[in-house]
C-alpha atoms as a PDB file:
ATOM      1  CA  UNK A   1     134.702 110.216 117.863  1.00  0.00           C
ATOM      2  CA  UNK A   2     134.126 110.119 121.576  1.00  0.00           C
ATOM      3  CA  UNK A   3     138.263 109.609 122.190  1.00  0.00           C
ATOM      4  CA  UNK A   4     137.720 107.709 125.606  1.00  0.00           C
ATOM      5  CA  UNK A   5     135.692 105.290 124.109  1.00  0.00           C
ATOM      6  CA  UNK A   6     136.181 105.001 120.348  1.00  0.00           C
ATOM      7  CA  UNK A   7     132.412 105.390 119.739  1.00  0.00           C
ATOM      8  CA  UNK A   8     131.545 107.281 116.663  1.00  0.00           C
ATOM      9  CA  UNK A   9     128.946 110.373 117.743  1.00  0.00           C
ATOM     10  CA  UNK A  10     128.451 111.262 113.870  1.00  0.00           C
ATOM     11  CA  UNK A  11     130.034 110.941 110.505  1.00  0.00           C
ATOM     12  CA  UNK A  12     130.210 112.631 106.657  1.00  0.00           C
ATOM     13  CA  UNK A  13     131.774 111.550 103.634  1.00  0.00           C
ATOM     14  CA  UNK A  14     131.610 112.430 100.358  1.00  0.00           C
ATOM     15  CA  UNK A  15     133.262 112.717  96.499  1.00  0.00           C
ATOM     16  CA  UNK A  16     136.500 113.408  97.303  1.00  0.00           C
ATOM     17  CA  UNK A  17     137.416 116.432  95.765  1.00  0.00           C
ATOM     18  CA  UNK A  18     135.261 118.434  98.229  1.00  0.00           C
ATOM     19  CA  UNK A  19     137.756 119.914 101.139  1.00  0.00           C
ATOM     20  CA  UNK A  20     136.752 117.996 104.589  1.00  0.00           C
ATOM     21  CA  UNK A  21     136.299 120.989 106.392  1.00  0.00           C
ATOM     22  CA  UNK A  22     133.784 121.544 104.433  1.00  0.00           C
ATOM     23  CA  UNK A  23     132.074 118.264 104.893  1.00  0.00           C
ATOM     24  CA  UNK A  24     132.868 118.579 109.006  1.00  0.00           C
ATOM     25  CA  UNK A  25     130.536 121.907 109.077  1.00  0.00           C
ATOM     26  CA  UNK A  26     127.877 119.470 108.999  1.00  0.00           C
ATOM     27  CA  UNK A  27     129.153 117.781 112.259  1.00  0.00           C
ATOM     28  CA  UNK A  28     129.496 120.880 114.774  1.00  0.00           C
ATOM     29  CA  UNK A  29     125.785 120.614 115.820  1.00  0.00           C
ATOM     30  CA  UNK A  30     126.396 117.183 116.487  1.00  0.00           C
ATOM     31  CA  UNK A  31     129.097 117.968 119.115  1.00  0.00           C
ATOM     32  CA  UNK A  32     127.222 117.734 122.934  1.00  0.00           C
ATOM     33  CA  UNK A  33     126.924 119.819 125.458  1.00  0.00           C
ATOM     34  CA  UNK A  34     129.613 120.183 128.612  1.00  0.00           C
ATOM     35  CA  UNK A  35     132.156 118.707 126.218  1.00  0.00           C
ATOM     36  CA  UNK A  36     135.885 119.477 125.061  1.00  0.00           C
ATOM     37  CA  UNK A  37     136.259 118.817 121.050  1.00  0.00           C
ATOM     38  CA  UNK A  38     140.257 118.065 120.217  1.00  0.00           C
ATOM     39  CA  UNK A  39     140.785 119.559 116.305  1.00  0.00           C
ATOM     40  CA  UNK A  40     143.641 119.418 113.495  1.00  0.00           C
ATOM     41  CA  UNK A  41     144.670 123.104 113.382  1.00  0.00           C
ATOM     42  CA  UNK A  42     143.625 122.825 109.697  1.00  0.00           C
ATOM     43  CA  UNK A  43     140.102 124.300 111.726  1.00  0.00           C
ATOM     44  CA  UNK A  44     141.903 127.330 113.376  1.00  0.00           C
ATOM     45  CA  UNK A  45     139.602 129.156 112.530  1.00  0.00           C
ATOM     46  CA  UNK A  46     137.195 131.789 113.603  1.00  0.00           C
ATOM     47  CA  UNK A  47     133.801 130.635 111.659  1.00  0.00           C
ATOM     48  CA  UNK A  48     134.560 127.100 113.272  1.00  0.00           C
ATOM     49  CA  UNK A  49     135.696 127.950 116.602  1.00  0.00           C
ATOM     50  CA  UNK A  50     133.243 130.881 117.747  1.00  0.00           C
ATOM     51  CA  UNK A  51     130.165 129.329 116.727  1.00  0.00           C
ATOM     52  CA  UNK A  52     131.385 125.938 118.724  1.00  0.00           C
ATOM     53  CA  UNK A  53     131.634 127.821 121.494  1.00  0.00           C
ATOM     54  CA  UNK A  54     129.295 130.653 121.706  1.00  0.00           C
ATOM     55  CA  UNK A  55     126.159 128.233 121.354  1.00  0.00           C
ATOM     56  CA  UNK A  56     125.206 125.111 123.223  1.00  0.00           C
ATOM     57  CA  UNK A  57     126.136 124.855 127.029  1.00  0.00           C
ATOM     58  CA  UNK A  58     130.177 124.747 127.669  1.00  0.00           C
ATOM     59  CA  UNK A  59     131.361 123.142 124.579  1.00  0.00           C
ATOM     60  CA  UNK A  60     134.981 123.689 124.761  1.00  0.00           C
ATOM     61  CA  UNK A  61     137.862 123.257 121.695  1.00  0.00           C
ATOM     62  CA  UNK A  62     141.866 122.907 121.897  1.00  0.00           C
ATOM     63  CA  UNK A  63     144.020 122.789 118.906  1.00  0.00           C
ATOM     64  CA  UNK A  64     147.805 123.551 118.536  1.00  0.00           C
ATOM     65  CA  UNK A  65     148.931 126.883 116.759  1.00  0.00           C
ATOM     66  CA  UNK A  66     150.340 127.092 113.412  1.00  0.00           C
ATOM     67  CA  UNK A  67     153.774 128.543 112.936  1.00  0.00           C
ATOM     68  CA  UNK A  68     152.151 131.373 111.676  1.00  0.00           C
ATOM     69  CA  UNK A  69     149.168 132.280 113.794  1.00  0.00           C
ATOM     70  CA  UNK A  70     149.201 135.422 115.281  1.00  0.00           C
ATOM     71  CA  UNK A  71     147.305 136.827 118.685  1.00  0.00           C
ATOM     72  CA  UNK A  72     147.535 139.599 121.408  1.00  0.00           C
ATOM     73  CA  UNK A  73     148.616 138.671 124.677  1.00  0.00           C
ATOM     74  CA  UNK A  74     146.012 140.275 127.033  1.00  0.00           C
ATOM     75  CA  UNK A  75     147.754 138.956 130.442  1.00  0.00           C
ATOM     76  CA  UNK A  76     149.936 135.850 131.762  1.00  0.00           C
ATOM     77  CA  UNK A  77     148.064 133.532 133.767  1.00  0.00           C
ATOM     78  CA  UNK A  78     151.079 131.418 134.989  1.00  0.00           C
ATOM     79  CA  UNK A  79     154.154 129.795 133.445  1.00  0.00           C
ATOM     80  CA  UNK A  80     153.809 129.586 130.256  1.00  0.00           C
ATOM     81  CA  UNK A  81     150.167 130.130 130.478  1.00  0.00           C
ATOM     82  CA  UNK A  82     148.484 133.181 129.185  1.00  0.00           C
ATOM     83  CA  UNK A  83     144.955 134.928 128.268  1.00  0.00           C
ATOM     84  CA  UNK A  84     145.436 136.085 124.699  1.00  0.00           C
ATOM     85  CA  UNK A  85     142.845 137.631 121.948  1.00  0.00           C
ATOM     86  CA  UNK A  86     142.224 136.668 118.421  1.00  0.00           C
ATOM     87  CA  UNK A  87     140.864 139.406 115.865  1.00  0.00           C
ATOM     88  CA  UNK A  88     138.407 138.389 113.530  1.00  0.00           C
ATOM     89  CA  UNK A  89     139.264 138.805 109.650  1.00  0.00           C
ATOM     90  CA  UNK A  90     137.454 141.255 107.721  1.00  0.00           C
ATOM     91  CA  UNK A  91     136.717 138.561 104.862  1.00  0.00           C
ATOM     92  CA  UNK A  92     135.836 136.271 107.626  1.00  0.00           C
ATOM     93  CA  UNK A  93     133.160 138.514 109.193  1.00  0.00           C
ATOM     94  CA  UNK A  94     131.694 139.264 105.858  1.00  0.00           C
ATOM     95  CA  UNK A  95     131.103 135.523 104.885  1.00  0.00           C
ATOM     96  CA  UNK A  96     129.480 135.636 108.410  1.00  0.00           C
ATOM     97  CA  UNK A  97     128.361 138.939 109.934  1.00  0.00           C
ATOM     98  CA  UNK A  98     127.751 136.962 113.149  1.00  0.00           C
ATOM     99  CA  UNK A  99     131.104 136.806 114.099  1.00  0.00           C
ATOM    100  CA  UNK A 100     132.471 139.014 116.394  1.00  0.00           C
ATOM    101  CA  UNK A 101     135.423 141.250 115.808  1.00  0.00           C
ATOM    102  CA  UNK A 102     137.554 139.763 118.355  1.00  0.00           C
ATOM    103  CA  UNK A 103     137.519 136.860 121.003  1.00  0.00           C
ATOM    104  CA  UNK A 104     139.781 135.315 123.852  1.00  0.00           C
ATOM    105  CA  UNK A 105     141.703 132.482 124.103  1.00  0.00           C
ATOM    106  CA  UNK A 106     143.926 130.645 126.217  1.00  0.00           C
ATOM    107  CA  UNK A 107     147.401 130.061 125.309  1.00  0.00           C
ATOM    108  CA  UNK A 108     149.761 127.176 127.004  1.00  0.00           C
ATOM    109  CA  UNK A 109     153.041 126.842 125.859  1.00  0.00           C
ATOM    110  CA  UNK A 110     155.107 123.609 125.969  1.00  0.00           C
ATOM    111  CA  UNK A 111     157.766 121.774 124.909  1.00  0.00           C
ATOM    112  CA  UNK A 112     158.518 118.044 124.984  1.00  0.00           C
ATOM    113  CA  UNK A 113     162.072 116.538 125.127  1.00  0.00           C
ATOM    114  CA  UNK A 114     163.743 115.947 121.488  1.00  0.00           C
ATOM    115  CA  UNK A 115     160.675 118.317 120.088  1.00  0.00           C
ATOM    116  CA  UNK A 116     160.369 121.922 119.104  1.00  0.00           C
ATOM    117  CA  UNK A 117     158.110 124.504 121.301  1.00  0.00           C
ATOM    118  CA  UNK A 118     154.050 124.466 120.894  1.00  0.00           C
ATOM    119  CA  UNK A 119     151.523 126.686 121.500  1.00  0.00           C
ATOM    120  CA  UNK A 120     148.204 124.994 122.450  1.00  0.00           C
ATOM    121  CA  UNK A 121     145.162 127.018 121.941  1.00  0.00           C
ATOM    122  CA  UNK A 122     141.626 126.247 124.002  1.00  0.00           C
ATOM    123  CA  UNK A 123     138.684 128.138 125.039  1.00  0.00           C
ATOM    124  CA  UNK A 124     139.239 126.507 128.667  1.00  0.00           C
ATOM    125  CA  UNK A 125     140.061 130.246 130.100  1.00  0.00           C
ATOM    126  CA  UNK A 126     139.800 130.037 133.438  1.00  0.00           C
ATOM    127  CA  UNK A 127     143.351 128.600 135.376  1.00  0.00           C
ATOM    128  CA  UNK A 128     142.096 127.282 138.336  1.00  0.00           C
ATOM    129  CA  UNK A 129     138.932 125.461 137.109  1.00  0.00           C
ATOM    130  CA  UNK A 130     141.292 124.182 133.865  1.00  0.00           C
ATOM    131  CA  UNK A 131     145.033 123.712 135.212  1.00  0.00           C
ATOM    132  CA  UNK A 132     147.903 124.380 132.521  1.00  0.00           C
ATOM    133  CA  UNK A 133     149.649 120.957 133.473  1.00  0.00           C
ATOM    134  CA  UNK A 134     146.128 119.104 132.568  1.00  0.00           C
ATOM    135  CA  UNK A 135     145.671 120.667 129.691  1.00  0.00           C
ATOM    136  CA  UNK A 136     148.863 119.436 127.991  1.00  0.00           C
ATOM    137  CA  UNK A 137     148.568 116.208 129.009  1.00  0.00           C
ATOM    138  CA  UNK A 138     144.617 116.347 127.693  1.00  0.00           C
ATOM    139  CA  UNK A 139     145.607 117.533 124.290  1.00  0.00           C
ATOM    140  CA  UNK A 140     147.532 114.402 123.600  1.00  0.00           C
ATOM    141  CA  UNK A 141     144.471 111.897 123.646  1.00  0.00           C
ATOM    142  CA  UNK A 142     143.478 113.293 120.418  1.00  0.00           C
ATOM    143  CA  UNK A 143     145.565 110.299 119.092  1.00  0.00           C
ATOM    144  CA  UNK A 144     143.080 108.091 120.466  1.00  0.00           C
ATOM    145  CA  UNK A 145     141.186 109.074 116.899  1.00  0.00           C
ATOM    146  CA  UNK A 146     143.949 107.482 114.869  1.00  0.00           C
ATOM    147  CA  UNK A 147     143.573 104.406 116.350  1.00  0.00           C
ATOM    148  CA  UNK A 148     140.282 104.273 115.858  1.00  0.00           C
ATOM    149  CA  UNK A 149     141.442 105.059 111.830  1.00  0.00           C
ATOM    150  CA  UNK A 150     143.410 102.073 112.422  1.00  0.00           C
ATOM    151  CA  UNK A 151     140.499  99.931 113.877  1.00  0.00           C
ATOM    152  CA  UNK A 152     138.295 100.232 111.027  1.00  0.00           C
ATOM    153  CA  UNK A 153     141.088  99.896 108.558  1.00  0.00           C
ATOM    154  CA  UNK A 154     143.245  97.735 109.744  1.00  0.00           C
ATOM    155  CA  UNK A 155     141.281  95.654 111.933  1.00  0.00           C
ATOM    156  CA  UNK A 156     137.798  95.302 110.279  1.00  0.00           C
ATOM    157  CA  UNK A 157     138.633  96.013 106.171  1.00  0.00           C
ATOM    158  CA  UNK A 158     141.601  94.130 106.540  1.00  0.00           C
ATOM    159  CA  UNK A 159     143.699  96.866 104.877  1.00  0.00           C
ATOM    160  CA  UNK A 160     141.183  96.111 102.024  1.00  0.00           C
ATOM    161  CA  UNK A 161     140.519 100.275 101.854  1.00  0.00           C
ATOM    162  CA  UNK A 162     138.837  99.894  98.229  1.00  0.00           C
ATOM    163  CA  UNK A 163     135.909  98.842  99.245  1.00  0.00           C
ATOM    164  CA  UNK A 164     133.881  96.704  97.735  1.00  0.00           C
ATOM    165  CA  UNK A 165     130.808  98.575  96.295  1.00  0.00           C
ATOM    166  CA  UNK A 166     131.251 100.273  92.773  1.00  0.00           C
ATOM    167  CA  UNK A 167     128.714 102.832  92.953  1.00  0.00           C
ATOM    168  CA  UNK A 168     128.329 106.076  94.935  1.00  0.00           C
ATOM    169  CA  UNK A 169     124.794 104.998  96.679  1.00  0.00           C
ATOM    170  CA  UNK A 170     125.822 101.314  96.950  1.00  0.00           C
ATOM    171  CA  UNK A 171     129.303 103.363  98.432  1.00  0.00           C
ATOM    172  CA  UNK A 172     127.199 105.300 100.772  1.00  0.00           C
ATOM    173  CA  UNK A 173     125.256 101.965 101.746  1.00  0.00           C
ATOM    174  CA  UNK A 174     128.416  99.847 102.513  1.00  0.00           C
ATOM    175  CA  UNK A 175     129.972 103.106 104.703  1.00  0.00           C
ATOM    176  CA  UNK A 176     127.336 103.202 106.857  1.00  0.00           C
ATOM    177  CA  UNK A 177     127.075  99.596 107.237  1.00  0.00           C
ATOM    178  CA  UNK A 178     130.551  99.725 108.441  1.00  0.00           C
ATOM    179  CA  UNK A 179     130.186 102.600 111.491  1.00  0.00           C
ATOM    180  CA  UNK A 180     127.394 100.913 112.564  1.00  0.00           C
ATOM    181  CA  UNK A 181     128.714  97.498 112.812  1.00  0.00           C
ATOM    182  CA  UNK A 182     131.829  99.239 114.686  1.00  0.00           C
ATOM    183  CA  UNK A 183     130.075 101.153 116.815  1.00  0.00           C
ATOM    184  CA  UNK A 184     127.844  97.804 117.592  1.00  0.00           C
ATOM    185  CA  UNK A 185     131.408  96.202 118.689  1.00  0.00           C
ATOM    186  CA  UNK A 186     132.813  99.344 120.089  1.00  0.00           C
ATOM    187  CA  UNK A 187     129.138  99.869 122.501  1.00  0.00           C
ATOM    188  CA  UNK A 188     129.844  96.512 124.179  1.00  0.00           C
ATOM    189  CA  UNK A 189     133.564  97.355 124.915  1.00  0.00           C
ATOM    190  CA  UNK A 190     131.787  99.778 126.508  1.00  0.00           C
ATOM    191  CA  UNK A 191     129.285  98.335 128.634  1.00  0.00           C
ATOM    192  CA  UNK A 192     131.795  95.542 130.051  1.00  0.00           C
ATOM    193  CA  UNK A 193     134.167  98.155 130.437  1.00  0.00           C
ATOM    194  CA  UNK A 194     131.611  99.945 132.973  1.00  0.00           C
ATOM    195  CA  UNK A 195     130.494  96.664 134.739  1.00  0.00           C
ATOM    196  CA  UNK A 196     134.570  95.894 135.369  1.00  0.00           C
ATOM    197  CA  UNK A 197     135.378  99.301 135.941  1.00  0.00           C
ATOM    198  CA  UNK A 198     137.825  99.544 133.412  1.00  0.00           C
ATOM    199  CA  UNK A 199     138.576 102.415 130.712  1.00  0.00           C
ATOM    200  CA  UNK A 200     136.739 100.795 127.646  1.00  0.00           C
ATOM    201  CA  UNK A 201     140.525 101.344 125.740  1.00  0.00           C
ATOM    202  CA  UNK A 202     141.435  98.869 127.981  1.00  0.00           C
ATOM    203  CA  UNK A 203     139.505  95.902 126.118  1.00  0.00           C
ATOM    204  CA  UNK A 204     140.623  94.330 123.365  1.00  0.00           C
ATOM    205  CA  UNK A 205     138.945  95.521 120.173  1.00  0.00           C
ATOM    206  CA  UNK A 206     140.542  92.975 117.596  1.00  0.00           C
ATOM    207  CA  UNK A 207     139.092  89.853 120.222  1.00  0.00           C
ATOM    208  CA  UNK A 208     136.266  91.509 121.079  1.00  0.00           C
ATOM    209  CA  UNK A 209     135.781  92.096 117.340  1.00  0.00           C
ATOM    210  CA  UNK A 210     136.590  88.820 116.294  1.00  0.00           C
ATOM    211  CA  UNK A 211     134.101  87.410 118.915  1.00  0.00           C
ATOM    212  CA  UNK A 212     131.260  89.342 117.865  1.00  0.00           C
ATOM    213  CA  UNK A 213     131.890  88.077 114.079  1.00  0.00           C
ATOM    214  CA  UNK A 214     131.570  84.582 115.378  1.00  0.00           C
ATOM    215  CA  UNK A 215     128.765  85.092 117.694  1.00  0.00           C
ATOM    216  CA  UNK A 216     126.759  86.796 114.212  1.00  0.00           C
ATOM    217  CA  UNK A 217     127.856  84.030 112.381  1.00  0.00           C
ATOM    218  CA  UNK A 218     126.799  81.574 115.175  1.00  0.00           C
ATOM    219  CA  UNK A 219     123.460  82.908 115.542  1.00  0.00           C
ATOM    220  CA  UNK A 220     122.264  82.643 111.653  1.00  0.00           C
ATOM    221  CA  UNK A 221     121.549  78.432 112.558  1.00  0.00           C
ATOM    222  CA  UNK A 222     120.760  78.710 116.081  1.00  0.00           C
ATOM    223  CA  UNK A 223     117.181  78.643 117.117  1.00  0.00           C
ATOM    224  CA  UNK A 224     115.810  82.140 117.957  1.00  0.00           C
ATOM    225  CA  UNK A 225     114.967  81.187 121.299  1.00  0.00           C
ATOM    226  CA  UNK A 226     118.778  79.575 122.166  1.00  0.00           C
ATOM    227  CA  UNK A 227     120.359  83.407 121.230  1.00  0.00           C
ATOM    228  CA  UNK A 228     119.956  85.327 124.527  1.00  0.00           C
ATOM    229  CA  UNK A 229     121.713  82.425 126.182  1.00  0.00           C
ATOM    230  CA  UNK A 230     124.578  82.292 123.802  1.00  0.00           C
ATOM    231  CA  UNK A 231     125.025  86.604 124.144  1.00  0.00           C
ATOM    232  CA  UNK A 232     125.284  85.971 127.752  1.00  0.00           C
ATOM    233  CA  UNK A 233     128.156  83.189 127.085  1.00  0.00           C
ATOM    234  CA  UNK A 234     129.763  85.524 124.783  1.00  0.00           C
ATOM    235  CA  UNK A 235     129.452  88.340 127.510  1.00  0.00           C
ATOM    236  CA  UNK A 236     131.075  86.460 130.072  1.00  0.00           C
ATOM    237  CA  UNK A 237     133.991  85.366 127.673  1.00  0.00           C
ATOM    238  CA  UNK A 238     134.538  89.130 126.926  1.00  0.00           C
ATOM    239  CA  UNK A 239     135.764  89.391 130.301  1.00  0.00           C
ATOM    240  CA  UNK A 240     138.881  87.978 129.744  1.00  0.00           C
ATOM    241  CA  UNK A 241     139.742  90.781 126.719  1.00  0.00           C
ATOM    242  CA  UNK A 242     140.693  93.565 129.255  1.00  0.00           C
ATOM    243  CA  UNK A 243     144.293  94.533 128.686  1.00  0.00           C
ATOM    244  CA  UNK A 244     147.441  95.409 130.789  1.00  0.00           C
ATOM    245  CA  UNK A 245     147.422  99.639 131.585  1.00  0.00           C
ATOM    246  CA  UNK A 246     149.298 101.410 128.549  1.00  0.00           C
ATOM    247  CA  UNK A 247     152.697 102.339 130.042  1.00  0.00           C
ATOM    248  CA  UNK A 248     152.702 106.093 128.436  1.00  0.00           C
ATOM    249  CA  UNK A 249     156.282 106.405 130.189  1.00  0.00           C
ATOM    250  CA  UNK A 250     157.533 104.551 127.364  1.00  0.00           C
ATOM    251  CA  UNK A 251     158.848 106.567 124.370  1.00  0.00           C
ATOM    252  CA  UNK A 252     159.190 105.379 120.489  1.00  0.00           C
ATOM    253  CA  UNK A 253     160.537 108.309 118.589  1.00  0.00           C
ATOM    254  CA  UNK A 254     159.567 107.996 115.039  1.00  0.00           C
ATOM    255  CA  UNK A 255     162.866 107.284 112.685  1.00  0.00           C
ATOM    256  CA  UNK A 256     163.608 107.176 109.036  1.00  0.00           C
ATOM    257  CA  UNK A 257     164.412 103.169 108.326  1.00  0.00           C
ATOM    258  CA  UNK A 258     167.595 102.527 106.352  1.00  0.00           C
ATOM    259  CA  UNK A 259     166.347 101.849 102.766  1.00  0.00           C
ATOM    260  CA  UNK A 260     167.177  98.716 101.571  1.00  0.00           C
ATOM    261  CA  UNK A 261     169.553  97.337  98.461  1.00  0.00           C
ATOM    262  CA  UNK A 262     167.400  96.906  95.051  1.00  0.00           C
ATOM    263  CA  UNK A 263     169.615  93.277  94.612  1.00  0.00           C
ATOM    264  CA  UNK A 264     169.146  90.221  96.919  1.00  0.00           C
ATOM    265  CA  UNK A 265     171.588  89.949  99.570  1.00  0.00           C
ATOM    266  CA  UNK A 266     174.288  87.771  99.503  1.00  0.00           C
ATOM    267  CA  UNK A 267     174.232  85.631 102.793  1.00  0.00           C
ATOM    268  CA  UNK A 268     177.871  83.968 103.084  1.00  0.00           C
ATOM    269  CA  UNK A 269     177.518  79.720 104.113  1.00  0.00           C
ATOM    270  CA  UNK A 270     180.426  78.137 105.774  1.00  0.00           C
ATOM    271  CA  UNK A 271     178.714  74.714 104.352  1.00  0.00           C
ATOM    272  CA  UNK A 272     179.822  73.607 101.162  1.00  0.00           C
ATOM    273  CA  UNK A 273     176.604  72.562  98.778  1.00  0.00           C
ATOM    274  CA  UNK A 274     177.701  69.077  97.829  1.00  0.00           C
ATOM    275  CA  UNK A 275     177.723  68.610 101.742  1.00  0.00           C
ATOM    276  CA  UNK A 276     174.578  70.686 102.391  1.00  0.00           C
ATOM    277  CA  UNK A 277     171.942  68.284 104.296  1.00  0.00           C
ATOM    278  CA  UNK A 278     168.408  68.103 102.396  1.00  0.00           C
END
């Protein structure tokens, strides 16, 4: 998922018993060039990483480092900023005698108020074209995916996440169906975004969503020729989905509710029944 603008650059899915990373190896050509590719650090590793880097022109990845991931440091690069080098498993090269036997990496350190330290990890090496401070703030847009999750869940199934179909190609078909229609909403955002120079996560997807729906609906007993002009209303109405800026300044930390009593709760009434008004 492009994370600035929630479209989808290429899925897989599958039975799932298979692991995802292994359904993801299918998606690394698929990355572009001149890009920066935000991963769980369930891909830290060096069959994932080296290829993603070593082929195509700049493509870039940042994760965060497991508790127990180990490196060299090679040299510091500033606070909390250093050049450091990975060696390459022996199992690892001999699944894929391509790899090298080592490679660098940039680590950033940081640590947020309330939170423990982190390590982020990048191929972005060089500290003057890729400053530390921008870095840690970039990292953080790789929540931008979970919304997305939540779009597509929550937004267009409903929270209805069995889906409909019963059978694995009829599965397949529905899937599909589903990205594209999203992307189909998510590519307008996009281009009135552009035309009102606004960050396309700034317009609304559940009314632009809901607006498309109707317009769809709309169109199956309009006459062919009366369509264009409706898009164009429907266009124009758009413009009035742009949200407020996100105020990032504001902090929810997440928090264990109390659990609540198995028996109903017994709300005391200061008004007798007989005199109770119906």
């Amino acid at each position: 998922m492009a994370l600035r603008s929630h479209l989808i650059a290429s899925a897989v899915f599958g039975p799932y018993g298979i692991d995802e990373r292994v359904y993801a190896t299918s998606l690394w050509d698929a990355v572009p060039n001149r890009s920066l590719v935000l991963l769980d650090r369930n891909y830290l590793k060096a069959d994932v990483l080296v290829p993603l880097m070593t082929t195509g022109t700049e493509r870039h990845w940042m994760t965060r480092a497991k508790s127990n991931t180990s490196f060299t440091v090679i040299r510091r690069l500033g606070r909390g900023d250093e050049l450091v080098e990975f060696e390459v498993s022996s199992e690892a090269r001999k699944k894929n005698p391509s790899l090298p036997q080592r490679f660098d990496a940039r680590a950033i350190r940081y640590q947020r108020k309330g939170f423990k330290p982190q390590i982020l990890l990048t191929s972005l090496i060089d500290p003057t074209k890729y400053p530390a401070d921008e870095i840690r703030a970039l990292y953080h847009e790789r929540w931008e995916i979970e919304l997305g999750f939540g779009e597509l869940k929550t937004d267009m199934l409903e929270r209805l996440e069995t889906i409909r179909s019963k059978s694995p190609t009829a599965v397949t078909q529905e899937m599909w169906g589903l990205l594209i229609a999203y992307n189909l909403v998510r590519l307008e955002m996009q281009r009135l975004a552009r035309e009102l120079r606004v960050a396309p996560i700034r317009v609304s997807f559940v009314a632009s969503l809901r607006h498309c729906v109707e317009q769809w609906h709309l169109a199956t007993i309009l006459s062919p020729g009366t369509i264009p002009s409706h898009l164009a209303t429907a266009t124009d109405r758009m413009r009035t989905f742009v949200l407020p800026k996100r105020r990032p300044e504001r902090s929810f930390p997440r928090a264990v509710k109390i659990k609540m009593s198995n028996y109903d709760r017994k709300v005391p009434s200061t008004v007798s029944s007989k005199r109770r008004i119906k």
